[in-house]
C-alpha atoms as a PDB file:
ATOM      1  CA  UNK A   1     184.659 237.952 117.102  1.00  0.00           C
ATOM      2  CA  UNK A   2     186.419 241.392 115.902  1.00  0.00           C
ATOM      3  CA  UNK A   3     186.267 243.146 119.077  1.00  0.00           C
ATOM      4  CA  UNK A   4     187.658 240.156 121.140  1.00  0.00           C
ATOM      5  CA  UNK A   5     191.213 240.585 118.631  1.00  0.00           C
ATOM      6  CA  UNK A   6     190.818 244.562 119.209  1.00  0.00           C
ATOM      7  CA  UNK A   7     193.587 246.223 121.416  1.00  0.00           C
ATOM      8  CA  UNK A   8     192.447 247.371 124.401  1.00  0.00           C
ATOM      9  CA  UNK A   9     191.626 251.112 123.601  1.00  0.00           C
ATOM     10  CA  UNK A  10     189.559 250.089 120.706  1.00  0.00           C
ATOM     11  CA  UNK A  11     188.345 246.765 122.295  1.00  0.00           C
ATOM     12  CA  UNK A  12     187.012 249.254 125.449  1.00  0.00           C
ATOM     13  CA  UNK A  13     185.278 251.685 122.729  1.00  0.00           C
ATOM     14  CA  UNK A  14     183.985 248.992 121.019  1.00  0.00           C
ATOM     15  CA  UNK A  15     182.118 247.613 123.960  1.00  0.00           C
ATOM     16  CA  UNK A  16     180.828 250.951 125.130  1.00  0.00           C
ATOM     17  CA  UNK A  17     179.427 251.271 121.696  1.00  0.00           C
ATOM     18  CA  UNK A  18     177.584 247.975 121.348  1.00  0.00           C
ATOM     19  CA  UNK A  19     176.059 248.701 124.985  1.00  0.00           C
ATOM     20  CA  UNK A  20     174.918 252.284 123.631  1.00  0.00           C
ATOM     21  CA  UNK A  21     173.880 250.724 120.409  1.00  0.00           C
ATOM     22  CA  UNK A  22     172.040 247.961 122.252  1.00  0.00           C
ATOM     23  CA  UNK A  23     169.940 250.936 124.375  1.00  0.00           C
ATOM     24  CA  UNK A  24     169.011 252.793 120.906  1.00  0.00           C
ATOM     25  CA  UNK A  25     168.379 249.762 119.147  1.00  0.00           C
ATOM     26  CA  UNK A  26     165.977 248.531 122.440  1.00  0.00           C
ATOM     27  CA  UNK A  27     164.346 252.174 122.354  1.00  0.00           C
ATOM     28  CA  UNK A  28     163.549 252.124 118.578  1.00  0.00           C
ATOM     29  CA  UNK A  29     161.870 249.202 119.238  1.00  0.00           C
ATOM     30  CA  UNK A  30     159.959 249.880 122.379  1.00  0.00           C
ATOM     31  CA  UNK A  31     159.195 253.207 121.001  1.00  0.00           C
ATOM     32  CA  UNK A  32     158.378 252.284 117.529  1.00  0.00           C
ATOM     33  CA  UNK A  33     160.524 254.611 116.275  1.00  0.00           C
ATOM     34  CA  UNK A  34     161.986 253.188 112.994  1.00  0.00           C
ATOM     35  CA  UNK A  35     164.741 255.893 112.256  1.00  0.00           C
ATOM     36  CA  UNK A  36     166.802 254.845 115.459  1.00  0.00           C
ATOM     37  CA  UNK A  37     167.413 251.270 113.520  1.00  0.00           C
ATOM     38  CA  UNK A  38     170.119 252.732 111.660  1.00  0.00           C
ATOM     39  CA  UNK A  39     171.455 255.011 114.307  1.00  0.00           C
ATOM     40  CA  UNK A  40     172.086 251.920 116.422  1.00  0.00           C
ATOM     41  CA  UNK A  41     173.401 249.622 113.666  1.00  0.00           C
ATOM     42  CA  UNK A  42     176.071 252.753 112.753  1.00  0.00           C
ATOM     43  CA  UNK A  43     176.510 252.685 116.709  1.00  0.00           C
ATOM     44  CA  UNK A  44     177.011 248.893 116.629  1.00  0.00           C
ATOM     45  CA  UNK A  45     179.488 249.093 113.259  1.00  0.00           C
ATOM     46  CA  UNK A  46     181.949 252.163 115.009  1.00  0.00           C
ATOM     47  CA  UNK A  47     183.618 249.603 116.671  1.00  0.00           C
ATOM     48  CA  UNK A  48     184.505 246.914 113.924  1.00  0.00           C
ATOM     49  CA  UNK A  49     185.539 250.189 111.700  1.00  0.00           C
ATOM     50  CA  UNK A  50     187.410 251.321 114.836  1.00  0.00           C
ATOM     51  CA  UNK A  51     189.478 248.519 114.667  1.00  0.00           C
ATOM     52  CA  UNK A  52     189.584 247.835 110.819  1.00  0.00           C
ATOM     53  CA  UNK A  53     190.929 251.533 110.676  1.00  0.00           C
ATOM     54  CA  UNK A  54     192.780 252.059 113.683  1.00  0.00           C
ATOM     55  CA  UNK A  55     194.436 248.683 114.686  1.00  0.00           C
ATOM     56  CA  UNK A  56     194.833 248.259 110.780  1.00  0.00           C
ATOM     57  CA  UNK A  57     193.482 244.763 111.240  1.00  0.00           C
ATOM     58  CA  UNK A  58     192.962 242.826 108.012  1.00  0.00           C
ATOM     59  CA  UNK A  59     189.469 242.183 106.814  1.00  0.00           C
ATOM     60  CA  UNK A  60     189.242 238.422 106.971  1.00  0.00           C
ATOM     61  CA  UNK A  61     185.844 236.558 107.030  1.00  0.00           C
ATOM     62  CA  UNK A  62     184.473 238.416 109.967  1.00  0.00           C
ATOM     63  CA  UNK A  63     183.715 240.899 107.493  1.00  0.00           C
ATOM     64  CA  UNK A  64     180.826 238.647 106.142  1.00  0.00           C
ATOM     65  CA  UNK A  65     179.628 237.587 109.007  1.00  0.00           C
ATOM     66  CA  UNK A  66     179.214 241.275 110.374  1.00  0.00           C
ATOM     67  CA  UNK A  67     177.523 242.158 107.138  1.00  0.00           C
ATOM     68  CA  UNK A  68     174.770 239.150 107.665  1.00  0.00           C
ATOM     69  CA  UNK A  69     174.831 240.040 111.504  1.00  0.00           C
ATOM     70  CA  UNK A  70     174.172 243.718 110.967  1.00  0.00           C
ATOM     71  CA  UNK A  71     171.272 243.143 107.707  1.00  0.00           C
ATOM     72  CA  UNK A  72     169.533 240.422 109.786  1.00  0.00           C
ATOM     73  CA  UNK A  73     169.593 242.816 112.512  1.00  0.00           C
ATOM     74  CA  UNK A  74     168.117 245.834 110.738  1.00  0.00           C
ATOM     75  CA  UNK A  75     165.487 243.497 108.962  1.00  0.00           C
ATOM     76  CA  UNK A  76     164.129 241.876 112.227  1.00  0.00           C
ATOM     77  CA  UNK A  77     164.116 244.981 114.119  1.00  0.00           C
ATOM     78  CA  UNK A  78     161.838 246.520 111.166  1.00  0.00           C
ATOM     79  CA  UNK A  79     160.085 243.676 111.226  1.00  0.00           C
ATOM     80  CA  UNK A  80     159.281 244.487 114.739  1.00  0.00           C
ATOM     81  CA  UNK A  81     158.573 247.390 114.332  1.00  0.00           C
ATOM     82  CA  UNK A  82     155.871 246.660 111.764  1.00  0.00           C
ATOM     83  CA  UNK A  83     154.207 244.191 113.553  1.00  0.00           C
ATOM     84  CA  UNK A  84     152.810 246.711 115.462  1.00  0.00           C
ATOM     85  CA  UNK A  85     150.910 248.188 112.682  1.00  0.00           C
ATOM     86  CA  UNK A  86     148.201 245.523 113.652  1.00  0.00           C
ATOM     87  CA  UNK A  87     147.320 244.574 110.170  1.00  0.00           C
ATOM     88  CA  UNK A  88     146.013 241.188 110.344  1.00  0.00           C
ATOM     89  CA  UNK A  89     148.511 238.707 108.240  1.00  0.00           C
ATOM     90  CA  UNK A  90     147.968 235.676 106.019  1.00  0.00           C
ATOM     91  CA  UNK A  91     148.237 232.694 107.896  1.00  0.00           C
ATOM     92  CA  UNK A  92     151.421 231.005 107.428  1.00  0.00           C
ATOM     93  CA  UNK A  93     152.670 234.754 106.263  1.00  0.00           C
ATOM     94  CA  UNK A  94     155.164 235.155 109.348  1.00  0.00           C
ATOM     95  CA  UNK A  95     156.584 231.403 108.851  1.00  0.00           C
ATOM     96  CA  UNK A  96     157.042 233.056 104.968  1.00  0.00           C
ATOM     97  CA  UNK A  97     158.537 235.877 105.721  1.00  0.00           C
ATOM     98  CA  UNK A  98     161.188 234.668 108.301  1.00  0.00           C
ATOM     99  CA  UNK A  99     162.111 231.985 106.038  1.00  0.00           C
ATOM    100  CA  UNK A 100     162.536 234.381 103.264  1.00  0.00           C
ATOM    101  CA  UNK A 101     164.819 236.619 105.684  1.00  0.00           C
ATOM    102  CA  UNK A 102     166.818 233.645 106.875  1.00  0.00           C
ATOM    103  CA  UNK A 103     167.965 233.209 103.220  1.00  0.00           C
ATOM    104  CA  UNK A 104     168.432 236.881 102.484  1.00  0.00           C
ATOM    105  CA  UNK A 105     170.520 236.689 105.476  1.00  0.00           C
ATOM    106  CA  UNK A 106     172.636 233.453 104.298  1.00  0.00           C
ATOM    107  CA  UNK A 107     172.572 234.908 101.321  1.00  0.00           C
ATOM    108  CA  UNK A 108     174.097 237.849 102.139  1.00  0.00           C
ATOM    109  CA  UNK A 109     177.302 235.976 103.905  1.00  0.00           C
ATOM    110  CA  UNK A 110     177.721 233.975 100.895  1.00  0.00           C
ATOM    111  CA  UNK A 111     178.028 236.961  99.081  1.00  0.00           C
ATOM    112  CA  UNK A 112     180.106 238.664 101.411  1.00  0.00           C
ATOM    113  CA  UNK A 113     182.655 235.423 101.804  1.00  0.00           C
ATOM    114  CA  UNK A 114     182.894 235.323  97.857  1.00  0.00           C
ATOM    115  CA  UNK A 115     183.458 239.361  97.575  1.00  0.00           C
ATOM    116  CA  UNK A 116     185.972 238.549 100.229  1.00  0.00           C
ATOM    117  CA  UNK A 117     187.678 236.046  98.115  1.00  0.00           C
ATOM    118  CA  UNK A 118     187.817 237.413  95.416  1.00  0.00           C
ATOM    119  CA  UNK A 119     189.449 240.684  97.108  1.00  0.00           C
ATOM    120  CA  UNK A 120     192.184 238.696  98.401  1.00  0.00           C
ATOM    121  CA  UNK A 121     193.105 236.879  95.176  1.00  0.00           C
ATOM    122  CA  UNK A 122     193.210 240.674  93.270  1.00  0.00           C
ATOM    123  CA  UNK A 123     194.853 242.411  96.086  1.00  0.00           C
ATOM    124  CA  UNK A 124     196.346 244.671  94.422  1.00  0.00           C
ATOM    125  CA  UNK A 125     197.810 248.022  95.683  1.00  0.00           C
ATOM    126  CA  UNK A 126     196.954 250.289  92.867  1.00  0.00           C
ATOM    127  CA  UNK A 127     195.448 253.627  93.080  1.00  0.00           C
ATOM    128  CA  UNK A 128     194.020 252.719  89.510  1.00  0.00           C
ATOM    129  CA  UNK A 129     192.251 249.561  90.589  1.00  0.00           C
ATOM    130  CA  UNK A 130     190.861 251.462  94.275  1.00  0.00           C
ATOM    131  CA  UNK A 131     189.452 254.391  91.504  1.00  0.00           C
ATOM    132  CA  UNK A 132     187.832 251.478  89.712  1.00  0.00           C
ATOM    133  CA  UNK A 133     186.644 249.817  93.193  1.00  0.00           C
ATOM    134  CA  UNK A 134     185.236 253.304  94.462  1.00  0.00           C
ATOM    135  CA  UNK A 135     183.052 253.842  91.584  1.00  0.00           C
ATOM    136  CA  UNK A 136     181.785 250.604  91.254  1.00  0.00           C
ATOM    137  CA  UNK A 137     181.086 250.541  94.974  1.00  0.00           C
ATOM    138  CA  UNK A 138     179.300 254.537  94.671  1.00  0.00           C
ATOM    139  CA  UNK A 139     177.293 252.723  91.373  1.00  0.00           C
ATOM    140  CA  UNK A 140     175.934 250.025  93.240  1.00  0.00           C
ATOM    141  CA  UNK A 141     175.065 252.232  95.990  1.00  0.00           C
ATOM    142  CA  UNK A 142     173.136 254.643  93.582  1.00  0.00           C
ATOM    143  CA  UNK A 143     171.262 251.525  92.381  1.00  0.00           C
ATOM    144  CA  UNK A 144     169.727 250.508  94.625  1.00  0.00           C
ATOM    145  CA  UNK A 145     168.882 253.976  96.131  1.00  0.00           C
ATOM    146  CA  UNK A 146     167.094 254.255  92.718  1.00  0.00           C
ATOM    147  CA  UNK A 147     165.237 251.347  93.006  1.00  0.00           C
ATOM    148  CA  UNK A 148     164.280 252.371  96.593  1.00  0.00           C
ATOM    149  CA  UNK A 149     163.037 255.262  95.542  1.00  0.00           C
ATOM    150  CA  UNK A 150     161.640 253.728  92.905  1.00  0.00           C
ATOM    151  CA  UNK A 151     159.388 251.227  95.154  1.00  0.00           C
ATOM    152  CA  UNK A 152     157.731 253.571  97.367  1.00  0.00           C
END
């Protein structure tokens, strides 16, 4: 895993972070308290970007798996949370919905691994190409914040 490669300033912040991230992701769910999922998946993150930014580490194919890690994560913890609601379910809707999560997670580190890819074979060092790379990234972002919106 990333923090196991960290150096040891970043590998010792990284661990303190996952333990604090652990205890707000634990009292989200014991709480019911849905906004502390994303404070403790930011939490859980600082120490991968830590050491992507600090130890200048490349991104390699960890990067996908922390991407699936950290949405199946968020999605089971809502999930949790949800449950809680006490609205009685379809039968055979939980078997449904965890299959459909398992391949929205394997879908997402497919993704990732081909983004990856195909990052490494550009790799290019252009300030042109990061312009193009920032705006695509702050377009995709808007989209689906529209569609978000959108859906509630």
């Amino acid at each position: 895993m990333p923090v196991v490669r960290a150096a040891g300033g970043v590998q010792g912040a990284s661990v303190r972070l996952g333990a604090v991230s652990l205890v707000v992701l634990i009292a989200g769910l014991v709480l019911a308290q849905p906004p502390l999922v994303p404070a403790a998946i930011v939490l859980a993150c600082g120490g991968y970007a830590a050491e992507l930014a600090i130890d200048d580490a490349p991104l390699d194919s960890y990067a996908a798996v922390v991407a699936a890690g950290v949405f199946l994560a968020a999605e089971l913890a809502y999930w949790s949370i949800e449950e809680r609601e006490g609205v009685p379910a379809d039968p055979g809707a939980p078997a449904r919905r965890a299959a459909f999560v398992a391949l929205l997670g394997l879908g997402a580190l497919l993704v990732g691994a081909v983004l990856l890819e195909l990052a490494g074979a550009i790799h290019s060092r252009s300030l042109a190409l990061d312009v193009v790379g920032t705006i695509a990234a702050a377009a995709a972002l808007l989209v689906v914040a529209r569609n978000r919106a959108a859906g509630r």
